[in-house]
N, C-alpha and C. Protein backbone atom coordinates (compact mmCIF):
# COMPACT_ATOMS: atom_id res chain seq x y z
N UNK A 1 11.62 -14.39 -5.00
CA UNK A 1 11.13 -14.91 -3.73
C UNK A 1 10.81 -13.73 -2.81
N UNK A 2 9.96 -13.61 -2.15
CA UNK A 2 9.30 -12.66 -1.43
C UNK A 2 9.56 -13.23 0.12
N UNK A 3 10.15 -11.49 0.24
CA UNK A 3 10.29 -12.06 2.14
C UNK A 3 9.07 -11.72 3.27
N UNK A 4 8.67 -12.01 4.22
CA UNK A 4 7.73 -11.36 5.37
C UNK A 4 8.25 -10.39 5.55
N UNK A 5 8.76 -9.28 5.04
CA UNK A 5 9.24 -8.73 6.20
C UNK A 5 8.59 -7.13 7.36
N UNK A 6 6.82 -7.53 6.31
CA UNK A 6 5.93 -6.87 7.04
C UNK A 6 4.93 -7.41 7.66
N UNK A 7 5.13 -9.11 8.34
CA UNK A 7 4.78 -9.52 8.87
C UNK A 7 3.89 -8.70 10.14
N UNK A 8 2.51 -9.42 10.34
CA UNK A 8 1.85 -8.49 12.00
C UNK A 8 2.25 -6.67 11.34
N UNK A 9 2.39 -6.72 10.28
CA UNK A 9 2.14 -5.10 10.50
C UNK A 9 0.70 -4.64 9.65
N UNK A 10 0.22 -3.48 10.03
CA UNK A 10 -0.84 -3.10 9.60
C UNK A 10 -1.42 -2.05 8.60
N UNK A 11 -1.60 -1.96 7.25
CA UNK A 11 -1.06 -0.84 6.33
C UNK A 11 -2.52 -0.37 5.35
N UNK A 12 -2.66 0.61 5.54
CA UNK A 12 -3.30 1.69 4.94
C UNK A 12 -3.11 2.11 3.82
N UNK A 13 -3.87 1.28 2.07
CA UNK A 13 -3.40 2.27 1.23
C UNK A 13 -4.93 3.09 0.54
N UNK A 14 -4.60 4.30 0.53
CA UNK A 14 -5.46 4.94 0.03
C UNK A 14 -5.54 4.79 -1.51
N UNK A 15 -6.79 4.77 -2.09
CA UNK A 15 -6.32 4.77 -3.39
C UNK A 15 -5.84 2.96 -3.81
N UNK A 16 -6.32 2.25 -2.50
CA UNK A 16 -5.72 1.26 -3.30
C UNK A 16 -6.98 -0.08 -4.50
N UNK A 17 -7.70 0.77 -4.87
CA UNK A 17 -8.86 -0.02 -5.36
C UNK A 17 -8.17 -0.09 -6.99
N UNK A 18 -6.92 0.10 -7.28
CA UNK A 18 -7.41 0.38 -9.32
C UNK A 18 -5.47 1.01 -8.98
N UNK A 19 -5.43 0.39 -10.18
CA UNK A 19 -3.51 1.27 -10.41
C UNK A 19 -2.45 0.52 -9.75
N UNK A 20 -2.11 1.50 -9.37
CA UNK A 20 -0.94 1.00 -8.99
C UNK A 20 -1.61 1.08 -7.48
N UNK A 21 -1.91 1.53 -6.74
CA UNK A 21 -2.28 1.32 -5.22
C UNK A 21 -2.48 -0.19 -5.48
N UNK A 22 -3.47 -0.34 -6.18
CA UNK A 22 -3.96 -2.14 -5.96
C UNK A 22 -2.51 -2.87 -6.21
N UNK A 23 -1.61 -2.39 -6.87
CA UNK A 23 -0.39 -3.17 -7.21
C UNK A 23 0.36 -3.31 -5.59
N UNK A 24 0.31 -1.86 -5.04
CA UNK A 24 0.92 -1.82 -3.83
C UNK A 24 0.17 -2.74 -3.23
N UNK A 25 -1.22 -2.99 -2.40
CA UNK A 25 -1.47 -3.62 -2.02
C UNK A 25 -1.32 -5.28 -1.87
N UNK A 26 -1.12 -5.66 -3.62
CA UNK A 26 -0.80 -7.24 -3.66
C UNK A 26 0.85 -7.19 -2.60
N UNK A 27 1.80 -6.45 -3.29
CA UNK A 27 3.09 -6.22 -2.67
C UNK A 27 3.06 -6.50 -1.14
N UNK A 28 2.49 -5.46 -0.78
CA UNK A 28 1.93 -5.84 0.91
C UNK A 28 1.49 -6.88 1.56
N UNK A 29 0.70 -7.33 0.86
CA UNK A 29 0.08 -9.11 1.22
C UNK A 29 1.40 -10.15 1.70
N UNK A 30 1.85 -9.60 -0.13
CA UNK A 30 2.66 -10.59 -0.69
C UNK A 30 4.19 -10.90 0.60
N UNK A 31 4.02 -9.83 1.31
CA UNK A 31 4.91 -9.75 1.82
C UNK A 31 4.61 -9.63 3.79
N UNK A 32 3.59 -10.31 3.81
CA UNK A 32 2.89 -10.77 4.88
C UNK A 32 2.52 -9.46 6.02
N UNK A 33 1.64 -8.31 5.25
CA UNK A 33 0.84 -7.23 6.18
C UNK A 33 -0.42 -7.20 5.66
N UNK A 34 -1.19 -7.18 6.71
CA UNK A 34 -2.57 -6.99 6.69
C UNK A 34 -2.53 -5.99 5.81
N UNK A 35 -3.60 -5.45 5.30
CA UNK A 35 -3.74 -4.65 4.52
C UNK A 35 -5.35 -4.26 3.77
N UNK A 36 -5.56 -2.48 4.33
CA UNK A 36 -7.06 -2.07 4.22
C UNK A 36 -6.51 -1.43 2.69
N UNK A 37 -7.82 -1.98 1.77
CA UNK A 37 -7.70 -1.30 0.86
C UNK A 37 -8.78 0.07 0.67
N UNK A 38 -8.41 1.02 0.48
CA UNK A 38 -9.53 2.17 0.67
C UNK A 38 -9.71 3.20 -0.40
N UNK A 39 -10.51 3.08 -0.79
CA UNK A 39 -10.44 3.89 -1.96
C UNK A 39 -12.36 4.57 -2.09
N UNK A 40 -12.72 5.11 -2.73
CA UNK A 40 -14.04 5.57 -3.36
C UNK A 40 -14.84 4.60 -4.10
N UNK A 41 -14.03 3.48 -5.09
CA UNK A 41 -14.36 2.61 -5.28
C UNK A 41 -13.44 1.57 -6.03
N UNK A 42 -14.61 0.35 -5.87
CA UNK A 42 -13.34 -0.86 -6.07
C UNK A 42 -12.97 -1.76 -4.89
N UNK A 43 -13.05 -0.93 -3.95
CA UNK A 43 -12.39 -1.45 -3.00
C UNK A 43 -12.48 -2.84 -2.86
N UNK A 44 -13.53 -3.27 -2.93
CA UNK A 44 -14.17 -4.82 -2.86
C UNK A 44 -13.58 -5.73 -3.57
N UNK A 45 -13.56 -5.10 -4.58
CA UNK A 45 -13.37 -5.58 -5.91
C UNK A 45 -12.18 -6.36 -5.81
N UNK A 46 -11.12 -5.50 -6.05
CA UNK A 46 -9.63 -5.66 -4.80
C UNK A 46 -9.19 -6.12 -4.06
N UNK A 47 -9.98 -5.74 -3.04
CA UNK A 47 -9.76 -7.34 -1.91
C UNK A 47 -10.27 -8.94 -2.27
N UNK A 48 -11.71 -8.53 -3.08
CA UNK A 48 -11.35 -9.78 -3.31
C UNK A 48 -9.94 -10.78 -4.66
N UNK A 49 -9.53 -9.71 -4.92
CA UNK A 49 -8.41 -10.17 -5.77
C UNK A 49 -7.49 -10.74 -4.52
N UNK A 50 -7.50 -10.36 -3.61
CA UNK A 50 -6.13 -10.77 -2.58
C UNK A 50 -6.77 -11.84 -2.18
N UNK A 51 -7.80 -12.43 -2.20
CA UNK A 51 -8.21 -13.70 -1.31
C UNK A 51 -7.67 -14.78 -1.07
N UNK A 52 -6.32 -15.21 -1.82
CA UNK A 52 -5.94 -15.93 -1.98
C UNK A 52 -4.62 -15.89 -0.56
N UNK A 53 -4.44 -14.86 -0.55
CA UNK A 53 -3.53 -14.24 0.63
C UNK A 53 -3.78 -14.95 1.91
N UNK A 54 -3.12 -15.03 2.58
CA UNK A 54 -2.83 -16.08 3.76
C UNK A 54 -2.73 -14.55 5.07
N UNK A 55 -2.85 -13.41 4.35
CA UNK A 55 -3.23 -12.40 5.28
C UNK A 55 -4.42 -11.35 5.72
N UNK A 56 -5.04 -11.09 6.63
CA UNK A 56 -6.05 -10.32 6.58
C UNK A 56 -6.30 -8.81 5.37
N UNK A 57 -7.36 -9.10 4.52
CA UNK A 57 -7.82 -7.82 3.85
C UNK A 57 -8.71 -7.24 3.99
N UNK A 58 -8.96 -5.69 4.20
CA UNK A 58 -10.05 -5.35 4.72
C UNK A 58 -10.63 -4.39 3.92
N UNK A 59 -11.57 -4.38 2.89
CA UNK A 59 -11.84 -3.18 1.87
C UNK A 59 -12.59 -2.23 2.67
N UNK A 60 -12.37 -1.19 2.38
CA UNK A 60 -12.76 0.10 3.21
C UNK A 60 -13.65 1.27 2.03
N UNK A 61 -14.45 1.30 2.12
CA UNK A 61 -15.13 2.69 1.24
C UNK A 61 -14.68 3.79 1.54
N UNK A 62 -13.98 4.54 1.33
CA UNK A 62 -13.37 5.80 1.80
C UNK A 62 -13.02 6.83 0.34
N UNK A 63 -13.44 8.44 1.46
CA UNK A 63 -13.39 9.64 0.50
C UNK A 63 -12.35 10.45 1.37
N UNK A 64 -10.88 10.74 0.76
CA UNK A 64 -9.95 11.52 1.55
C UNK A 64 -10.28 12.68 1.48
N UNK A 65 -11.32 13.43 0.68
CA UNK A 65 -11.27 14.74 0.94
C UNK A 65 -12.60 14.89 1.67
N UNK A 66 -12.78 13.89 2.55
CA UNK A 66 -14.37 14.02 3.58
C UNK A 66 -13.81 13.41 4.47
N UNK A 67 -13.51 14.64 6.19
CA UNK A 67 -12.72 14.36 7.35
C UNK A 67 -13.49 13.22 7.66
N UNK A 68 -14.89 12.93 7.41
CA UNK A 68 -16.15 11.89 8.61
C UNK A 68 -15.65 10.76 8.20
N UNK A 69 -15.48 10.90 6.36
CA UNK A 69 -15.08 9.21 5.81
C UNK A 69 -13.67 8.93 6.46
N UNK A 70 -12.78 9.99 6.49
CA UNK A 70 -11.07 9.54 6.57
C UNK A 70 -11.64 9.01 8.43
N UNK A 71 -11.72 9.66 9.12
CA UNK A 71 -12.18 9.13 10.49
C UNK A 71 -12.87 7.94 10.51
N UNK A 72 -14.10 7.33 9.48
CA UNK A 72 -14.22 6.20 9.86
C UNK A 72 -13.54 5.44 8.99
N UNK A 73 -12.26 5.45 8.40
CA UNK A 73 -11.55 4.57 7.51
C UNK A 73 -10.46 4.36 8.57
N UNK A 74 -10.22 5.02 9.67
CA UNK A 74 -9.48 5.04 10.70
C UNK A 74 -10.39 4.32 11.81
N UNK A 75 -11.05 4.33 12.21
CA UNK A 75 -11.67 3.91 13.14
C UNK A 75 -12.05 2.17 12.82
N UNK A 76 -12.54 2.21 11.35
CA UNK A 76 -12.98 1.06 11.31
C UNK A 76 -11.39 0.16 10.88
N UNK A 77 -10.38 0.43 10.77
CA UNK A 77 -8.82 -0.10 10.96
C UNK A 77 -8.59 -1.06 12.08
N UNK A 78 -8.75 -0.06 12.83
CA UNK A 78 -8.62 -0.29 14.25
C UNK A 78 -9.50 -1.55 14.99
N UNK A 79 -10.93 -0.88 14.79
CA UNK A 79 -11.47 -1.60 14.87
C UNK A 79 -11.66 -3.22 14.39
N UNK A 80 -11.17 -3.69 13.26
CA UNK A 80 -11.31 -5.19 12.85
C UNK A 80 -9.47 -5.15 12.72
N UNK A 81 -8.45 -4.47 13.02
CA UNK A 81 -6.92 -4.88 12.88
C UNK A 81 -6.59 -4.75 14.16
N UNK A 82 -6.88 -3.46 14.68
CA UNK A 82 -6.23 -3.20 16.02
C UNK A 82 -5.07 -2.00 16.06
N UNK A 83 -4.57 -2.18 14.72
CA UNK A 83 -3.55 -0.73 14.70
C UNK A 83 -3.47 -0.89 13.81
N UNK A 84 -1.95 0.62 13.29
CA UNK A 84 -1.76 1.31 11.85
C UNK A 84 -0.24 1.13 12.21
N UNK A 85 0.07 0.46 10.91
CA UNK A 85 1.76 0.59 11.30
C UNK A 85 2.18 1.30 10.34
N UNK A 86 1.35 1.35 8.69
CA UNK A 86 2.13 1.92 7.62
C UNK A 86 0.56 3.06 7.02
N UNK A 87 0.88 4.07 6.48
CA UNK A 87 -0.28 4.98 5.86
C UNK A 87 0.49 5.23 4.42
N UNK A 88 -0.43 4.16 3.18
CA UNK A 88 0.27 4.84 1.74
C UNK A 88 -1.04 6.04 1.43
N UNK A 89 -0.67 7.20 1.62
CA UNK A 89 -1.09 8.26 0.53
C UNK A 89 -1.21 8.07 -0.74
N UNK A 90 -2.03 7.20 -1.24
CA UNK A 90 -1.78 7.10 -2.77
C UNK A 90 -2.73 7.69 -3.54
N UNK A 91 -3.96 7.83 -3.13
CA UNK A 91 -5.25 8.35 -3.84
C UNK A 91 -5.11 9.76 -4.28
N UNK A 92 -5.67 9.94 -5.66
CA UNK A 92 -5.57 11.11 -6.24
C UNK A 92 -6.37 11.42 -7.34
N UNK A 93 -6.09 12.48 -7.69
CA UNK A 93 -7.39 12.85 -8.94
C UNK A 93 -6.61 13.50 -10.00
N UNK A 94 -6.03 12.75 -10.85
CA UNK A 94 -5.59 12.94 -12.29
C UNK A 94 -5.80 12.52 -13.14
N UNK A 95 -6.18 10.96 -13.41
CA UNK A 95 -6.93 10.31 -14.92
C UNK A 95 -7.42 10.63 -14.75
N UNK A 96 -8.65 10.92 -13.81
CA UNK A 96 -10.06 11.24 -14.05
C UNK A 96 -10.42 12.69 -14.84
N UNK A 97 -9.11 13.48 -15.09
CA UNK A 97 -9.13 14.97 -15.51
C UNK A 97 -9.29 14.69 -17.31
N UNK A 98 -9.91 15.56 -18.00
CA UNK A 98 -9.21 15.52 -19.39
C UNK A 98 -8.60 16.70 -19.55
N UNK A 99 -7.72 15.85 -20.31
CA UNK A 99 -6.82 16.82 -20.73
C UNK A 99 -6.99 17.84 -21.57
N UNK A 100 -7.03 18.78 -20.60
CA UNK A 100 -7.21 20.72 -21.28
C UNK A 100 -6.19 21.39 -21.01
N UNK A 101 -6.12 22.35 -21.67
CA UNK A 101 -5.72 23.61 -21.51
C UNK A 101 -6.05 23.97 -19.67
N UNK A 102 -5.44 24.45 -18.74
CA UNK A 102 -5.64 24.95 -17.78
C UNK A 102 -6.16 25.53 -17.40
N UNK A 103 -6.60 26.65 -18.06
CA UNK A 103 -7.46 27.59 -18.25
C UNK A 103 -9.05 27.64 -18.41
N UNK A 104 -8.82 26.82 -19.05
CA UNK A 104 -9.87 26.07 -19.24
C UNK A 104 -10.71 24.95 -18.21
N UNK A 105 -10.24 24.64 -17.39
CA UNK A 105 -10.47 23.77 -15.98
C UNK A 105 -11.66 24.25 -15.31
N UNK A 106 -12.04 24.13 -14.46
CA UNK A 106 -13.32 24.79 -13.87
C UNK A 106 -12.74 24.56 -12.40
N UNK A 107 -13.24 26.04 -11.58
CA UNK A 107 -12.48 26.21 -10.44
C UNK A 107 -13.49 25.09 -9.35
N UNK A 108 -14.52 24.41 -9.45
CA UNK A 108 -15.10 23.18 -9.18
C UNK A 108 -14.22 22.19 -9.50
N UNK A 109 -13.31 21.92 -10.78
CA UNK A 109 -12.60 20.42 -11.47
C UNK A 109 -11.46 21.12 -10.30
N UNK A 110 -10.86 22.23 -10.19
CA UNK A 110 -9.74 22.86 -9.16
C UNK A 110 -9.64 21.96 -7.94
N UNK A 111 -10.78 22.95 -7.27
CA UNK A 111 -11.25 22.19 -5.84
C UNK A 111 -10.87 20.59 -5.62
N UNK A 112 -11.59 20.90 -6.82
CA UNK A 112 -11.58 18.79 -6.92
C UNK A 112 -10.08 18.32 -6.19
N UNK A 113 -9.09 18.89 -7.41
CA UNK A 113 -8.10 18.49 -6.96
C UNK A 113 -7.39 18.80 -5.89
N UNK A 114 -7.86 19.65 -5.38
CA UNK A 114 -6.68 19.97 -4.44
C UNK A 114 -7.46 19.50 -2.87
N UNK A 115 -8.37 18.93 -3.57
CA UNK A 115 -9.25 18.30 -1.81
C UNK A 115 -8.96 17.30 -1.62
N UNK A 116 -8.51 16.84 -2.74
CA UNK A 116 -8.43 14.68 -2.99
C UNK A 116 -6.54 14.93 -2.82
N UNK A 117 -5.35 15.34 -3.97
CA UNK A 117 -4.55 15.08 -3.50
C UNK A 117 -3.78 15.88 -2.43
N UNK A 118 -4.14 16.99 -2.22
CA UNK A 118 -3.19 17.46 -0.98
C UNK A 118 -4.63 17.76 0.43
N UNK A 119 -5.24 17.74 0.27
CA UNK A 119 -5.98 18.06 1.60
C UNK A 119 -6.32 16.36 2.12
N UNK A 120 -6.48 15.50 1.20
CA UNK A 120 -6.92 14.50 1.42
C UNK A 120 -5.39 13.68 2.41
N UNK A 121 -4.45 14.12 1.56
CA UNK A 121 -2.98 13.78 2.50
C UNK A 121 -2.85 14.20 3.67
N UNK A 122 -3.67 15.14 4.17
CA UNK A 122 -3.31 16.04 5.60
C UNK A 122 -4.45 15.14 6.34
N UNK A 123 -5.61 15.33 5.74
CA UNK A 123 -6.87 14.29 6.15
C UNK A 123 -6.15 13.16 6.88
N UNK A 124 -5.33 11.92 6.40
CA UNK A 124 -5.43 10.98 6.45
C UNK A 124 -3.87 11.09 7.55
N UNK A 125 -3.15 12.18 7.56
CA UNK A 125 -1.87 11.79 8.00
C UNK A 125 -2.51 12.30 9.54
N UNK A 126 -3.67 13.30 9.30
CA UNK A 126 -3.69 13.96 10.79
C UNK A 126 -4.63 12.48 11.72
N UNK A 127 -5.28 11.60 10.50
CA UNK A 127 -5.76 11.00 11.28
C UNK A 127 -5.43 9.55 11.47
N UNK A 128 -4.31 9.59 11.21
CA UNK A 128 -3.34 7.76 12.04
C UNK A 128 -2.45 8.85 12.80
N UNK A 129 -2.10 9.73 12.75
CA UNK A 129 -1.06 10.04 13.37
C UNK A 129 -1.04 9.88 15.11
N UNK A 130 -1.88 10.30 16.05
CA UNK A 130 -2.51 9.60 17.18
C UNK A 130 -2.02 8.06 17.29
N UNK A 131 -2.65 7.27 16.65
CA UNK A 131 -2.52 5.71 16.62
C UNK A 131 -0.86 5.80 16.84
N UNK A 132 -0.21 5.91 15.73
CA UNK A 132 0.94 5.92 15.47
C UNK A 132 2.07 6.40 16.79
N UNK A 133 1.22 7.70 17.16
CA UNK A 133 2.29 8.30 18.26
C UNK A 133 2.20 7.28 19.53
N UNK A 134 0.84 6.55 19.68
CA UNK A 134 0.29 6.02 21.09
C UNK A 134 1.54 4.55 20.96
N UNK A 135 1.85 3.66 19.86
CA UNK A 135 2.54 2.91 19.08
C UNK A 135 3.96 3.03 19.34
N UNK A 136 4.17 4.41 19.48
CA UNK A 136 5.33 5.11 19.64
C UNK A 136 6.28 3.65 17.92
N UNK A 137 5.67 4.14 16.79
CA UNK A 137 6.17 3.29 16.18
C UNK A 137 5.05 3.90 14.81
N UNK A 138 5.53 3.93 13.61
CA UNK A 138 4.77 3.93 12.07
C UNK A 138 5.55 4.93 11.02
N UNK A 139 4.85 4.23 9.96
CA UNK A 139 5.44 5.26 8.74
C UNK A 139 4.40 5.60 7.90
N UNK A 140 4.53 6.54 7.42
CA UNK A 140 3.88 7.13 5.91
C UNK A 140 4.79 7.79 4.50
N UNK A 141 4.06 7.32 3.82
CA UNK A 141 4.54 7.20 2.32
C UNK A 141 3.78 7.90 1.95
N UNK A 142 3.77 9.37 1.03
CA UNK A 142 3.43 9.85 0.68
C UNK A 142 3.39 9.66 -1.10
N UNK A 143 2.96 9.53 -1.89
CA UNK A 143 2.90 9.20 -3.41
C UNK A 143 2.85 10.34 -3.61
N UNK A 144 3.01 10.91 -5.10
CA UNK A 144 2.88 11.99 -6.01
C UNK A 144 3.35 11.45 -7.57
N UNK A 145 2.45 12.18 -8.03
CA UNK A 145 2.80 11.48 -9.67
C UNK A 145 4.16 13.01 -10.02
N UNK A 146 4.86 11.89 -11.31
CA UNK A 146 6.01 12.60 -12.25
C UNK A 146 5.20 13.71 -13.27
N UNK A 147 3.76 13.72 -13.55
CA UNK A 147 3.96 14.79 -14.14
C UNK A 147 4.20 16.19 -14.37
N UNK A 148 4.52 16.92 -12.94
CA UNK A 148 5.03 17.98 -12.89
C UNK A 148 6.62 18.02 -13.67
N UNK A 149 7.20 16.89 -13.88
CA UNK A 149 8.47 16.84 -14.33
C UNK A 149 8.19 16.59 -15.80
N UNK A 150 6.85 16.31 -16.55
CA UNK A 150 6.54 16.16 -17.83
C UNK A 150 6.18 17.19 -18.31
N UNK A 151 5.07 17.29 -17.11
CA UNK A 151 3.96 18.57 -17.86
C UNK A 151 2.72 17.71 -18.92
N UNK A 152 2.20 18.93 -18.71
CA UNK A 152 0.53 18.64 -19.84
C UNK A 152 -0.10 19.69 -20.36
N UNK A 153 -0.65 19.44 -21.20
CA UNK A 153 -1.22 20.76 -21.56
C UNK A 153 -1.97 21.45 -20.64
């Protein structure tokens, strides 16, 4: 049995078009918060999986490692919710890699990553953080995957 107990709150998941973000997202519904799904793509897709939800969903096209997109994934929040109560960091760039040798990577596939999961996190925290302080009230969840504790080739 599922409680409200994010009732009237308002939550941000990046990354939530595909995976586990979209999993987070049902969770969120499920548990009565609005909820923008934002991702590069899918997004649509996604929300319309929640339709059934008795809470507002709002699919968002968004690129975390492009400040203009994270600003209007923020703006347009606001705009059709009114505020940010929760920011999931979830979006990232690792399936999309094949698996090589490191060395082998291209300092372009590099970039890649380090624009989407850690610049894209600063992106998105520098920009609810405002909302949040004015709120005097919010949280963020930062995600990171286990494979540094596995490893890969």
């Amino acid at each position: 049995m599922m409680t409200e107990r994010f009732t009237s709150k308002v939550v941000i998941i990046t990354g939530g078009g595909a995976g586990i973000g979209r999993r987070y997202a049902h969770r969120f519904a499920a548990e009565g918060a609005s909820v923008v799904i934002a991702d590069i793509r899918g997004a649509d897709e996604a929300a319309s999986g929640l339709a059934s939800s008795n809470q507002p969903v709002v699919p968002i096209e968004a690129d975390v490692s492009s400040e203009d997109s994270v600003n209007l994934m923020v703006q347009r929040t606001i705009e059709r919710l009114g505020r940010i109560d929760i920011l999931v960091n979830n979006a990232a760039v690792s399936a999309s890699l094949a698996l090589t040798p490191f060395e082998k990577l291209t300092v372009a596939e590099w970039r890649h990553v380090l624009e989407v999961n850690t610049i894209g996190v600063f992106l998105c925290c520098r920009a609810v953080a405002p909302h949040m302080r004015a709120s005097k009230s919010g949280r963020i969840v930062n995600i990171t995957s286990g494979t540094a504790f596995k490893g890969a080739p």
